[in-house]
N, C-alpha and C. Protein backbone atom coordinates (compact mmCIF):
# COMPACT_ATOMS: atom_id res chain seq x y z
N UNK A 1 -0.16 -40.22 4.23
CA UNK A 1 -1.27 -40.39 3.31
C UNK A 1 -1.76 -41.84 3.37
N UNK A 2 -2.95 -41.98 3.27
CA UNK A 2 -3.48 -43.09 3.41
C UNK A 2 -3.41 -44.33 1.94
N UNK A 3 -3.19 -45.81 2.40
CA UNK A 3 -3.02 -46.51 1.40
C UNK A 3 -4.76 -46.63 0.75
N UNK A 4 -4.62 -46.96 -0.44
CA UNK A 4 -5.35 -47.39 -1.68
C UNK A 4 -6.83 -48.37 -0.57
N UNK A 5 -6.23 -49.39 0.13
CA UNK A 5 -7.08 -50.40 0.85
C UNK A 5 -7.58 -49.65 2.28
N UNK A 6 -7.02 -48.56 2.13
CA UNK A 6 -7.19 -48.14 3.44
C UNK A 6 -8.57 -46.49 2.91
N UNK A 7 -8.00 -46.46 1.89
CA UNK A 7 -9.34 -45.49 1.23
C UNK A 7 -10.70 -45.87 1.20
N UNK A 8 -10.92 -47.58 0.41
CA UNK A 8 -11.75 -47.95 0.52
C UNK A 8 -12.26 -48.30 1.60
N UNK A 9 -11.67 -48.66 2.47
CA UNK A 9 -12.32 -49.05 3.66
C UNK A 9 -13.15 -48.09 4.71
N UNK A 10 -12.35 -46.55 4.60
CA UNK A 10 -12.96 -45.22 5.00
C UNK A 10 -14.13 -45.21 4.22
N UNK A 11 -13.84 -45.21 2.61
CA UNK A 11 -15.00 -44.80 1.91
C UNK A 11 -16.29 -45.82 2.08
N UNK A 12 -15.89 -47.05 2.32
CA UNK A 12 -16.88 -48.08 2.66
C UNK A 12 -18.28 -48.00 3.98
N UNK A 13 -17.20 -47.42 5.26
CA UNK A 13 -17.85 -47.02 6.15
C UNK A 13 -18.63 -45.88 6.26
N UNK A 14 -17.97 -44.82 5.62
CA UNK A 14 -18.77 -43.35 5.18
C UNK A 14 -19.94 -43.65 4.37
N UNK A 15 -19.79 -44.47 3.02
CA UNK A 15 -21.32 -44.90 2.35
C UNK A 15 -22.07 -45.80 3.59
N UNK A 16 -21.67 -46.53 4.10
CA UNK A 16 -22.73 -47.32 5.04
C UNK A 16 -23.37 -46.67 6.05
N UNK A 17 -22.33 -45.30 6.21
CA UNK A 17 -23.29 -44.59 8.01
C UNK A 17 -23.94 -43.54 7.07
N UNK A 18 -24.01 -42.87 5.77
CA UNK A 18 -24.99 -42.17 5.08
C UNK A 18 -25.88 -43.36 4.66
N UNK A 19 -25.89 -44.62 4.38
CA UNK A 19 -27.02 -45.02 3.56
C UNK A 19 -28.21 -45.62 5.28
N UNK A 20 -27.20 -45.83 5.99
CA UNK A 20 -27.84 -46.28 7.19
C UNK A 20 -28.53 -44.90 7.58
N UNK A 21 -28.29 -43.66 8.06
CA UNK A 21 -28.52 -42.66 7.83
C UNK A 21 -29.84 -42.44 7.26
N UNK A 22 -29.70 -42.14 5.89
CA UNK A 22 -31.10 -41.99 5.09
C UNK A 22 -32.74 -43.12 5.54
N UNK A 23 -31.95 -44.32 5.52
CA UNK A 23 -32.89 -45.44 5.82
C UNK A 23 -33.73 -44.93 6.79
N UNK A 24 -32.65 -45.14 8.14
CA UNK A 24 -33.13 -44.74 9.62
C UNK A 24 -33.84 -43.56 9.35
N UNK A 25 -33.94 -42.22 8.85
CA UNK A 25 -34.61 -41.41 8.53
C UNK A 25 -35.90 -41.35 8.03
N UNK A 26 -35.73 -42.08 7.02
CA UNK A 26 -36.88 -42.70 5.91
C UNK A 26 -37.89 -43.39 6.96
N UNK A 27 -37.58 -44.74 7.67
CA UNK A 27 -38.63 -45.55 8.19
C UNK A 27 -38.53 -44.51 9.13
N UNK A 28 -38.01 -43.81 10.22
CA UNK A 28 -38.85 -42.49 11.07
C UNK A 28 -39.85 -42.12 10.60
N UNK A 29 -39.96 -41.23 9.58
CA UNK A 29 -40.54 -40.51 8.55
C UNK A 29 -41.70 -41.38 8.10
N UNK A 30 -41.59 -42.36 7.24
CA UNK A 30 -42.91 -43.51 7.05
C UNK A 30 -43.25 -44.73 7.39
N UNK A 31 -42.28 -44.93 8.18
CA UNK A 31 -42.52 -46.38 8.79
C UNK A 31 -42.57 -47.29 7.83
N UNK A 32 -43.16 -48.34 7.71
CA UNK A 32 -43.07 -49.44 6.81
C UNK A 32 -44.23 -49.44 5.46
N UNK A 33 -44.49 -47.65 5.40
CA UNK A 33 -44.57 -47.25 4.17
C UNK A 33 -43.04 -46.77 3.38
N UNK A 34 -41.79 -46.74 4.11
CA UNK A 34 -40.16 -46.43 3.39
C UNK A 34 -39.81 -47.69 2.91
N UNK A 35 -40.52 -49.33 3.41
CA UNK A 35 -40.33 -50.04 2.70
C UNK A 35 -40.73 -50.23 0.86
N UNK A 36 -41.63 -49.60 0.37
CA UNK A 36 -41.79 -49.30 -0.85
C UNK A 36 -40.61 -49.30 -1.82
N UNK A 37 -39.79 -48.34 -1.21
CA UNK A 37 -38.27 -48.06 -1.80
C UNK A 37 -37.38 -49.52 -2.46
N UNK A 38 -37.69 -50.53 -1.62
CA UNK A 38 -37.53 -51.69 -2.01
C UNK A 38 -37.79 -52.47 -3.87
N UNK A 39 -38.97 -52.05 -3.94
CA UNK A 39 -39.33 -52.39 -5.40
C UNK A 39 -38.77 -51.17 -6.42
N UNK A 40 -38.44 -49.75 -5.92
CA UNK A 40 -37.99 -48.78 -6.86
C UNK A 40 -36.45 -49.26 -7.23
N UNK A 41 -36.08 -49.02 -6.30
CA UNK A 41 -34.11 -48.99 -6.12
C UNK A 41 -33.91 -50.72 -6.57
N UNK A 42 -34.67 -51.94 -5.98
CA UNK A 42 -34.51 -53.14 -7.24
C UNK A 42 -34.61 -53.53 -8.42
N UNK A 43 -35.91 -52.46 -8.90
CA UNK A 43 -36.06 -52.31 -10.31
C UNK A 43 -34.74 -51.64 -11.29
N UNK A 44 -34.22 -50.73 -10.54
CA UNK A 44 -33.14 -49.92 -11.04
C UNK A 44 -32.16 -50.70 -11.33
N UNK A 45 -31.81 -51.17 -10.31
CA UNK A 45 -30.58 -51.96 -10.10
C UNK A 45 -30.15 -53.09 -11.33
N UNK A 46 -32.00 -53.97 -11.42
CA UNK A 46 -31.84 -55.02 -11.77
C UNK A 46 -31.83 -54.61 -13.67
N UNK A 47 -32.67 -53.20 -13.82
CA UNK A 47 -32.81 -52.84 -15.13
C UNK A 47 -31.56 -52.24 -15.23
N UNK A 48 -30.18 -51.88 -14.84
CA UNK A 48 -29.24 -51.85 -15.23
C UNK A 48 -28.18 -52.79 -15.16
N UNK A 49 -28.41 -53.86 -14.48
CA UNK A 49 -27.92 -55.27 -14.81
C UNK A 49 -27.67 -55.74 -16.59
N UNK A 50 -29.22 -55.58 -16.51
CA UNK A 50 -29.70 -56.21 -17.97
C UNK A 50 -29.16 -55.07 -18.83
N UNK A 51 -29.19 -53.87 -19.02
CA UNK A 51 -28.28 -53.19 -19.91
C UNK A 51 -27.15 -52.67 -19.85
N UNK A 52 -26.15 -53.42 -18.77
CA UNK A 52 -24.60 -52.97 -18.98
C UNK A 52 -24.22 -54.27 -18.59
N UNK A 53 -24.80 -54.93 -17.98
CA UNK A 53 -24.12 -56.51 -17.80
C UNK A 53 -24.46 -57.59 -18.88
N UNK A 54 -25.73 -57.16 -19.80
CA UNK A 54 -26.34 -58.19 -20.27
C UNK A 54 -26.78 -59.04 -19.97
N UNK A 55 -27.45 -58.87 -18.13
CA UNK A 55 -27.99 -60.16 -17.92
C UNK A 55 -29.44 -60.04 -18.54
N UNK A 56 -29.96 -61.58 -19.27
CA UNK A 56 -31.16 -61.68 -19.31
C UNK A 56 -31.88 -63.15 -18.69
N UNK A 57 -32.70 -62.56 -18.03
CA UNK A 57 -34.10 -63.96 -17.89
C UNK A 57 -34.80 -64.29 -17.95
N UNK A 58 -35.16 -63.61 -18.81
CA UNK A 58 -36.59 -64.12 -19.29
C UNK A 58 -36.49 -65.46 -19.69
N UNK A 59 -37.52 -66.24 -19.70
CA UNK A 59 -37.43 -67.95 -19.81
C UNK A 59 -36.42 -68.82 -18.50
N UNK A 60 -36.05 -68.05 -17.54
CA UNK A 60 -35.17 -68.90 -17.08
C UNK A 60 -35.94 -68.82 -15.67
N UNK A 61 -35.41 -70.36 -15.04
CA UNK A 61 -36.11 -70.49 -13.59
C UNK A 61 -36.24 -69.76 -12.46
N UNK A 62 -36.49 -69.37 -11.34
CA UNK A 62 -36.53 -68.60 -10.32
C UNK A 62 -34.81 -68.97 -9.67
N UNK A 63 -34.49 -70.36 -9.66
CA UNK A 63 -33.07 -70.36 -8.88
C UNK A 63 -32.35 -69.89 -10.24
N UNK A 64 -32.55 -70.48 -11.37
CA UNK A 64 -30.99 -69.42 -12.55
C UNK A 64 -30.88 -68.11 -12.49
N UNK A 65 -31.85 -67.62 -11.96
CA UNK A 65 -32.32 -66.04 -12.25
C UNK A 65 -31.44 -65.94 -10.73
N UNK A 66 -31.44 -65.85 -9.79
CA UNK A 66 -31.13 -65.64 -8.75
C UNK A 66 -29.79 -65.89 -8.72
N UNK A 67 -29.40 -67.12 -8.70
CA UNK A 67 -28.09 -67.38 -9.18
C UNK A 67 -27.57 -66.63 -9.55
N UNK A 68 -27.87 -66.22 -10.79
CA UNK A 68 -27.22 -65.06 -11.91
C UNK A 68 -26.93 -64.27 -11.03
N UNK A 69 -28.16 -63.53 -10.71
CA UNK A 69 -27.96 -62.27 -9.61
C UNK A 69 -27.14 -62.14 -8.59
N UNK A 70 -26.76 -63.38 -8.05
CA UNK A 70 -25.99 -63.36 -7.13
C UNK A 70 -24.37 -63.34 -7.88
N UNK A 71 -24.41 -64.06 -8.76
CA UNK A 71 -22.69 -63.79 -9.44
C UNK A 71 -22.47 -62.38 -9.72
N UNK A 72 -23.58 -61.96 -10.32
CA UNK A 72 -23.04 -60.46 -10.98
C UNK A 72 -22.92 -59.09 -9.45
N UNK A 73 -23.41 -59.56 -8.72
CA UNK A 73 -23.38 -58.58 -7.17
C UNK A 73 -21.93 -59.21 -6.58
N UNK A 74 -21.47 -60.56 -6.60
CA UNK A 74 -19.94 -60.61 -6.23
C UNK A 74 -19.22 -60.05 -7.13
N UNK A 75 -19.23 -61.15 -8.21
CA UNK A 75 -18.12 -60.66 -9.42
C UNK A 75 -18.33 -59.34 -9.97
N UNK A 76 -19.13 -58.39 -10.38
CA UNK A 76 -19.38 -57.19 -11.16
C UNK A 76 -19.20 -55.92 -10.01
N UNK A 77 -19.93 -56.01 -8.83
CA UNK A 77 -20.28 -55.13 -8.14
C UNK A 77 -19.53 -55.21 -6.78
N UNK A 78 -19.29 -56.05 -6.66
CA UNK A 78 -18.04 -56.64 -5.56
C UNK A 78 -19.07 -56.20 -3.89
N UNK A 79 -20.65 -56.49 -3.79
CA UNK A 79 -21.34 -55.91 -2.98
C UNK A 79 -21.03 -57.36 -1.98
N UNK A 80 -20.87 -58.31 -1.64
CA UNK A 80 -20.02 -59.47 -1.05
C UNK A 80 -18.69 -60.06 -1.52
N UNK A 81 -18.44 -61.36 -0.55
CA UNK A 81 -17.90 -62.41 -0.79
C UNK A 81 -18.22 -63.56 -1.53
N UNK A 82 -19.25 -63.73 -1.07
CA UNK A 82 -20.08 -64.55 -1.76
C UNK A 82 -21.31 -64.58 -1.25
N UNK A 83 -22.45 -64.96 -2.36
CA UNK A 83 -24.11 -64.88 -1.96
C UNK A 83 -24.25 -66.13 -2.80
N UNK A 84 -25.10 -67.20 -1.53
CA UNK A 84 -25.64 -68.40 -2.10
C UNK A 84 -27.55 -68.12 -2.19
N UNK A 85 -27.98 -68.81 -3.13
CA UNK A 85 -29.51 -68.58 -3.18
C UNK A 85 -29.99 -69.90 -3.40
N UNK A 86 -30.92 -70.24 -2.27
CA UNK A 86 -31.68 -72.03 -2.23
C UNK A 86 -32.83 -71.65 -2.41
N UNK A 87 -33.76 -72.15 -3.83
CA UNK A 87 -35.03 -72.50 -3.42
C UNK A 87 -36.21 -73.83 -3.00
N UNK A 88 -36.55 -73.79 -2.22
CA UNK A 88 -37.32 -75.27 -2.04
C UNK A 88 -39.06 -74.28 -1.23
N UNK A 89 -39.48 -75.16 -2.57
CA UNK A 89 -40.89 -75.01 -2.67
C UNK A 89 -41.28 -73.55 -3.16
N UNK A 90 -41.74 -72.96 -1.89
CA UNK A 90 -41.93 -71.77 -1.84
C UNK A 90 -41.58 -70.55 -0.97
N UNK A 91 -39.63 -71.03 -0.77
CA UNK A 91 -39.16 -70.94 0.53
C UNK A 91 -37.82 -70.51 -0.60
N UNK A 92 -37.32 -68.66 -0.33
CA UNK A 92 -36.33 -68.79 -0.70
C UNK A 92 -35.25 -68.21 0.59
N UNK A 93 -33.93 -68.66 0.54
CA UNK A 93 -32.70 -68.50 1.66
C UNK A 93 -31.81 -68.04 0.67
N UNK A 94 -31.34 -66.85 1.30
CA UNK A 94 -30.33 -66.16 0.29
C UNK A 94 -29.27 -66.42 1.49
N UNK A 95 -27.70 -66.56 1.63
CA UNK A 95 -26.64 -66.59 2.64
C UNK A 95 -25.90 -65.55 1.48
N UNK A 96 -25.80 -64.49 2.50
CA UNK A 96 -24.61 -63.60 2.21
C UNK A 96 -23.50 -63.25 2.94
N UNK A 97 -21.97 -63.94 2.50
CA UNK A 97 -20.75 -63.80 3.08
C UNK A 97 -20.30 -62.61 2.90
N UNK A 98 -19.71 -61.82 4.08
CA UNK A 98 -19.07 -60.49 3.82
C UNK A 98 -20.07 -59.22 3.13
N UNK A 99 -21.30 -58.96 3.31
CA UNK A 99 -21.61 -57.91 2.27
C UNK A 99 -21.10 -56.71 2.87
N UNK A 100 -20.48 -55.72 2.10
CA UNK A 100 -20.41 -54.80 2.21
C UNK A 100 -21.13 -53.54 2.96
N UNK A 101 -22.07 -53.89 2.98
CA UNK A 101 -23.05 -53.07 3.34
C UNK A 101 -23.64 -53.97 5.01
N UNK A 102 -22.91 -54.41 5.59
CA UNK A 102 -22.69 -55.30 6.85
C UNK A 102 -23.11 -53.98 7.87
N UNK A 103 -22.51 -53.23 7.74
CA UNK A 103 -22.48 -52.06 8.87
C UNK A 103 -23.57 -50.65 9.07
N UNK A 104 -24.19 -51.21 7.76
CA UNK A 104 -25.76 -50.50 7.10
C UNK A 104 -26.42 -51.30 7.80
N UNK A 105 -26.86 -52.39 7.78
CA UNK A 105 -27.63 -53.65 8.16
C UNK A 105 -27.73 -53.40 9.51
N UNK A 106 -26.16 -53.47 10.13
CA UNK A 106 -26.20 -53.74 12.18
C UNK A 106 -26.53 -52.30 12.29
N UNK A 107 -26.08 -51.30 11.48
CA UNK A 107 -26.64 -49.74 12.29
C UNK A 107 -28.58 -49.78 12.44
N UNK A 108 -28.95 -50.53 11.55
CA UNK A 108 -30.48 -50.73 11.49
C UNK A 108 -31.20 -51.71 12.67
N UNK A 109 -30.27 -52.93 12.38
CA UNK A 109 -30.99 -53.84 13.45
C UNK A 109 -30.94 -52.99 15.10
N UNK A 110 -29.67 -52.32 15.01
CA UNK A 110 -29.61 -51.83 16.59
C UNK A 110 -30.76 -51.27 16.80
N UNK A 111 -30.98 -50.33 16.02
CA UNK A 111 -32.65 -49.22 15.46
C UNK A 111 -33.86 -49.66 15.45
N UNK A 112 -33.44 -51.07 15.65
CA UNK A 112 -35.08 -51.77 15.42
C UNK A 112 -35.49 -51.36 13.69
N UNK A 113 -34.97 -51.10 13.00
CA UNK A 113 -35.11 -51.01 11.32
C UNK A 113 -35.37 -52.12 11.00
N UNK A 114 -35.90 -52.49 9.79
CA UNK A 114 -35.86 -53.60 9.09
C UNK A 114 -35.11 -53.10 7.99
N UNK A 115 -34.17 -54.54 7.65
CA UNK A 115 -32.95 -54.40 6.13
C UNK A 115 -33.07 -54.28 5.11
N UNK A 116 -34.04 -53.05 4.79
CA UNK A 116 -34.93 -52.83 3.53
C UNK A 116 -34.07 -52.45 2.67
N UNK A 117 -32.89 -52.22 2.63
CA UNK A 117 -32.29 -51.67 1.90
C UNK A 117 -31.05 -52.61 1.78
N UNK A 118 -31.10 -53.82 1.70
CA UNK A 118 -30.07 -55.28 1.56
C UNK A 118 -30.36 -55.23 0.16
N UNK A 119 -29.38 -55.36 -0.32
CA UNK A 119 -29.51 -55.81 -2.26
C UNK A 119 -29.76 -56.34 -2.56
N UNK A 120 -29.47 -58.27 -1.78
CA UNK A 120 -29.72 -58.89 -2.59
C UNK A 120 -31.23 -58.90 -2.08
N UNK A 121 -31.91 -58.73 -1.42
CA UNK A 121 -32.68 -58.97 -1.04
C UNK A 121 -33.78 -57.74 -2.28
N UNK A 122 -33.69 -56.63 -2.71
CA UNK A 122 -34.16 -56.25 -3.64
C UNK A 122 -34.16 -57.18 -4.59
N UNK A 123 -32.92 -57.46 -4.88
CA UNK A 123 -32.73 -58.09 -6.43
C UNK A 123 -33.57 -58.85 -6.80
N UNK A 124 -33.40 -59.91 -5.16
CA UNK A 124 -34.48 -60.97 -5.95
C UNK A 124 -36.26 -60.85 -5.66
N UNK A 125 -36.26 -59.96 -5.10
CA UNK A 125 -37.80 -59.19 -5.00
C UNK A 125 -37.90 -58.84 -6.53
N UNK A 126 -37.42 -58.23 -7.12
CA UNK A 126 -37.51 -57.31 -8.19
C UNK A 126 -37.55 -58.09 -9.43
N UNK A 127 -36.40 -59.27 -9.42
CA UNK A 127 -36.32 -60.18 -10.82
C UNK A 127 -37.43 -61.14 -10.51
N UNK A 128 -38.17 -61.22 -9.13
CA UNK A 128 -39.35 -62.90 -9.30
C UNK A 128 -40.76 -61.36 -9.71
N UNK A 129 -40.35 -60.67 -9.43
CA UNK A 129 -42.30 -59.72 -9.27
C UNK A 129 -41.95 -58.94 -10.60
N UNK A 130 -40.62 -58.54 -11.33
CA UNK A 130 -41.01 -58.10 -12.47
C UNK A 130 -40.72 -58.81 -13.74
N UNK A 131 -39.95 -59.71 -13.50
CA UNK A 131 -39.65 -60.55 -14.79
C UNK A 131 -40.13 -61.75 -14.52
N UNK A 132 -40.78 -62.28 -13.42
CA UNK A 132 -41.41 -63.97 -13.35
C UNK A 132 -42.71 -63.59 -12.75
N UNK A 133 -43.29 -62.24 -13.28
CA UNK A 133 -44.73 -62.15 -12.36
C UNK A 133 -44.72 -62.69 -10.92
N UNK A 134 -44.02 -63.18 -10.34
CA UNK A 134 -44.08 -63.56 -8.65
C UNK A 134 -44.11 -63.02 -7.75
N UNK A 135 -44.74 -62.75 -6.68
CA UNK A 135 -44.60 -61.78 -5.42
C UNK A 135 -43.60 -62.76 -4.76
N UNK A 136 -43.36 -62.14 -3.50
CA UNK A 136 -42.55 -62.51 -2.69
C UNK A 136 -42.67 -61.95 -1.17
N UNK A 137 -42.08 -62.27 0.21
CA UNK A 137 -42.37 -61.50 1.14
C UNK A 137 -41.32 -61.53 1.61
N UNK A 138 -40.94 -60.78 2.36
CA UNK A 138 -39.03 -61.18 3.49
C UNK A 138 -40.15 -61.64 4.77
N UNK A 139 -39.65 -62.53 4.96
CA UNK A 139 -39.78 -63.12 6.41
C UNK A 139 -39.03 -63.31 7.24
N UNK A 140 -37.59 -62.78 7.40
CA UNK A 140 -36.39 -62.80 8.32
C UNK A 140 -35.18 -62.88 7.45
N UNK A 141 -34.32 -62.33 8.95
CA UNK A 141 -33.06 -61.97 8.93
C UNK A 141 -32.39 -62.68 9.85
N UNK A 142 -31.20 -63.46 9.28
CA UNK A 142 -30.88 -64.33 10.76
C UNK A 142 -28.94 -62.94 10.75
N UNK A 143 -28.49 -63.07 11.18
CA UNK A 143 -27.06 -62.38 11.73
C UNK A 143 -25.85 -62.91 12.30
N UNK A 144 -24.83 -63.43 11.55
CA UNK A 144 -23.69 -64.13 12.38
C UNK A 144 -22.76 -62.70 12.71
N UNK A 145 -22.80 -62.34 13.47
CA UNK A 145 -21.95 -61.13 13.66
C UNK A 145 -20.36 -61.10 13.79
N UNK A 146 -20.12 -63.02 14.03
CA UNK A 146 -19.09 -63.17 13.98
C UNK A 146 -18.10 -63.33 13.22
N UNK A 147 -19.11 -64.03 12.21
CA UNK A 147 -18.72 -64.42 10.52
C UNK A 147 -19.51 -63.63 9.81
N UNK A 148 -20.00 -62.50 9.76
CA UNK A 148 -20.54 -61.57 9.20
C UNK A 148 -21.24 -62.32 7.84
N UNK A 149 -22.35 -63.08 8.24
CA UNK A 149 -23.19 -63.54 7.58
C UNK A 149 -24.50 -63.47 7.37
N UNK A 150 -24.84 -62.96 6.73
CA UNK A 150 -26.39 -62.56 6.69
C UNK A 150 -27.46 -64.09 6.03
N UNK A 151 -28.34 -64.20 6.51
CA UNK A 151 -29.01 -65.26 5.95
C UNK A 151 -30.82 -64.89 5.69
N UNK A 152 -31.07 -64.60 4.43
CA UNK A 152 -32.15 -63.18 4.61
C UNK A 152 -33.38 -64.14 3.62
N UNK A 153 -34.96 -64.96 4.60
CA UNK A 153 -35.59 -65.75 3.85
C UNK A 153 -36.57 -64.57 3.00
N UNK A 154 -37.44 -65.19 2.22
CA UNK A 154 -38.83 -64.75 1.60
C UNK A 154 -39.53 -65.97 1.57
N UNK A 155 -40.87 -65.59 1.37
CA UNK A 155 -41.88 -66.86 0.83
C UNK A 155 -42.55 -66.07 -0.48
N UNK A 156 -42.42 -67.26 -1.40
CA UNK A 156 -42.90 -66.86 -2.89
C UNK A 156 -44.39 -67.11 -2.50
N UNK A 157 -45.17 -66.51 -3.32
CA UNK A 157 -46.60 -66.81 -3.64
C UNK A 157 -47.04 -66.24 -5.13
């Protein structure tokens, strides 16, 4: 029988080749009209933040807000190792150590997909365009495949 660490790790890979799965399906299906999904599934996410985590931000800056977001996706949700978030100007760099969802991501890039379905990368789409009125755009994905690091920009406007 399999150990406890050894469950999750099955179960880890099984959610990543169904969510990779659906994605890859989805952009078949609409192309970079499946990116949409992006603002639904961040809104969700981030509106159940705020009512089982208690995060709130209203009044607070674009990096506290992010910040936040990034503690409660390690510590609460255990979706990385760690996620750092820099903003300068109108230039944001999210670095994500270890995410979970690592093997969702490379099943896509192989696909020519885009990582529409990266969390943090919702999150902070979702907390600058629905709680700071801000748009935002993804403008890249960089990939350490070695150190399984994701480094995923936007530009605010």
């Amino acid at each position: 029988m399999a150990t406890e660490e050894q469950k999750k790790e099955r179960q880890t890979r099984l959610f990543n080749d169904i969510i990779a799965g659906f994605a890859k399906g989805l952009y078949d299906l609409f192309g970079d009209s499946a990116l949409a999904m992006v603002a639904t599934l961040g809104d969700k996410i981030l509106g159940e933040m705020e009512q089982e985590l208690g995060l709130e931000i209203s009044g607070e800056s674009a990096q506290d807000i992010l910040t936040e977001i990034s503690r409660l996706l390690v510590d609460e949700y255990g979706i990385s190792d760690e996620i750092d978030t820099i903003i300068t100007d109108d230039d944001i760099a999210i670095t994500v150590t270890n995410c979970r969802l690592w093997r969702t991501s490379a099943s896509l890039e192989k696909n020519d997909v885009p990582p529409y379905i990266c969390v943090p990368m919702m999150m902070a789409s979702a907390s600058l365009r629905e709680r700071l009125g801000m748009k935002s755009k993804f403008t890249g994905i960089e990939q350490d495949k070695d150190k399984h690091i994701c480094k995923i920009a936007f530009k605010m406007f």
